[in-house]
C-alpha atoms as a PDB file:
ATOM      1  CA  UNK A   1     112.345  93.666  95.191  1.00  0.00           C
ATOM      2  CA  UNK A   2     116.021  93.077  95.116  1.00  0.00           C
ATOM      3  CA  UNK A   3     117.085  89.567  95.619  1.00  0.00           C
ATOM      4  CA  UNK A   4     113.390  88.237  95.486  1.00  0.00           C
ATOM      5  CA  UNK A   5     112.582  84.790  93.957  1.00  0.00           C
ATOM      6  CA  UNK A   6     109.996  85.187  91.438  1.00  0.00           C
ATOM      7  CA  UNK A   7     110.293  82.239  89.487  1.00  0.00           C
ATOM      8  CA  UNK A   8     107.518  80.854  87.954  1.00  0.00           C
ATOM      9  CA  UNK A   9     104.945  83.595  88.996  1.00  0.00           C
ATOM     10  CA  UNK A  10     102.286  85.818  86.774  1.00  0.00           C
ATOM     11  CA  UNK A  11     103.080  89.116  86.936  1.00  0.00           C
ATOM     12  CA  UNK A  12     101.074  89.628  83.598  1.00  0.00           C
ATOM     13  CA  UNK A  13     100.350  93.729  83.002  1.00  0.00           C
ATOM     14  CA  UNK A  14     102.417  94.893  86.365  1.00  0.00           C
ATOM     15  CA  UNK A  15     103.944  97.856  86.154  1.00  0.00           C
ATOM     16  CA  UNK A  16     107.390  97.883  87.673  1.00  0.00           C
ATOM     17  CA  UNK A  17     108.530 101.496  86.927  1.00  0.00           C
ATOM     18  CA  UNK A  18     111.063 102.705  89.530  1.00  0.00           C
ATOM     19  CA  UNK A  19     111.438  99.272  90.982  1.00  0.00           C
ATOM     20  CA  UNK A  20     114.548  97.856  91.520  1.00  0.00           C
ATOM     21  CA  UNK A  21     114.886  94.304  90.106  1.00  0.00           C
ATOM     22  CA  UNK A  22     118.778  94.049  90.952  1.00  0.00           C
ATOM     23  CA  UNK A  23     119.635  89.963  91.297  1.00  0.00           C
ATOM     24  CA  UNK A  24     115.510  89.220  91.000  1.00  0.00           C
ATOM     25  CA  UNK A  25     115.628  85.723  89.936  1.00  0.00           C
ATOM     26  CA  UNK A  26     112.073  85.629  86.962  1.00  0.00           C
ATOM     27  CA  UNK A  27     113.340  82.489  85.178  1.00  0.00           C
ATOM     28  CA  UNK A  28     110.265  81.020  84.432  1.00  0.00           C
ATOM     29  CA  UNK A  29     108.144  83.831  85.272  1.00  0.00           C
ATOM     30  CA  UNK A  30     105.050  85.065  82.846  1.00  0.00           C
ATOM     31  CA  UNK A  31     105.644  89.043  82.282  1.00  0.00           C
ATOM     32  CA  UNK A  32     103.493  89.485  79.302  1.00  0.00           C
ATOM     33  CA  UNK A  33     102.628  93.189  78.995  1.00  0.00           C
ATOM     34  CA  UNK A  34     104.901  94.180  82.103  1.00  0.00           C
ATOM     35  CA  UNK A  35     105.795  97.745  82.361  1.00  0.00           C
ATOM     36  CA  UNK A  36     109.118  98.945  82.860  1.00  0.00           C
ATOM     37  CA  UNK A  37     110.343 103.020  83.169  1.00  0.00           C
ATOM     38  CA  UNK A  38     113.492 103.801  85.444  1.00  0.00           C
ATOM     39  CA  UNK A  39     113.614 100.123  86.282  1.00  0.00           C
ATOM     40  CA  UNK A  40     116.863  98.305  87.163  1.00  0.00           C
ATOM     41  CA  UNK A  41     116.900  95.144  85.849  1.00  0.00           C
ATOM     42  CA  UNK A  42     118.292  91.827  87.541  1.00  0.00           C
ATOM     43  CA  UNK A  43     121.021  92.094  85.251  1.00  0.00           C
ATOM     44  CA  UNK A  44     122.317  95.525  86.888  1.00  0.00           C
ATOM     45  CA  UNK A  45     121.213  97.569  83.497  1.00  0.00           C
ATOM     46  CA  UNK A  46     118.630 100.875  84.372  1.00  0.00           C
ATOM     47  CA  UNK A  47     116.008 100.695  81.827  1.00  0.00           C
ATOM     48  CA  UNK A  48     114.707 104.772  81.011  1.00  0.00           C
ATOM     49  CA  UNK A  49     112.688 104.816  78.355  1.00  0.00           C
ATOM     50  CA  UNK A  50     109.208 103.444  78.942  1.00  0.00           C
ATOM     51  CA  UNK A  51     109.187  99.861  77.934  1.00  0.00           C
ATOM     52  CA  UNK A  52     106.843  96.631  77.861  1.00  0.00           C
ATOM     53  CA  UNK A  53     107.927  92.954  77.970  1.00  0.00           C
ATOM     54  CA  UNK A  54     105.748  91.136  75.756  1.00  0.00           C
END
C-alpha cells in the first residue's frame, strides 16, 4: 500500500498487520478499531506490538 491515497475512506476494523503504509496519505480517513502488528506507518516508524487505532 505504499504511496496509496486513502483519504477520506472507511477502513473501520481492517487489520493492517505486516502492511506497509510508508508515504500512505489517511488524512481524513475513518480507522476506528484498525489493527496494526509489524506495520510501517506513513510516517516511516515500524509499529511491533499489536496495536488498535481507535
Amino acid at each position: 500500500m505504499s504511496g496509496a491515497d486513502l483519504r477520506v475512506t472507511r477502513m473501520e476494523g481492517v487489520n493492517l498487520e505486516n502492511a506497509n503504509l510508508l508515504e500512505v496519505n489517511w488524512h481524513g480517513a475513518k480507522m476506528y478499531g484498525a489493527y496494526f502488528s509489524n506495520t510501517v506507518m506513513p510516517d516511516g516508524e515500524l509499529v511491533t506490538e499489536p496495536n488498535s487505532y481507535e
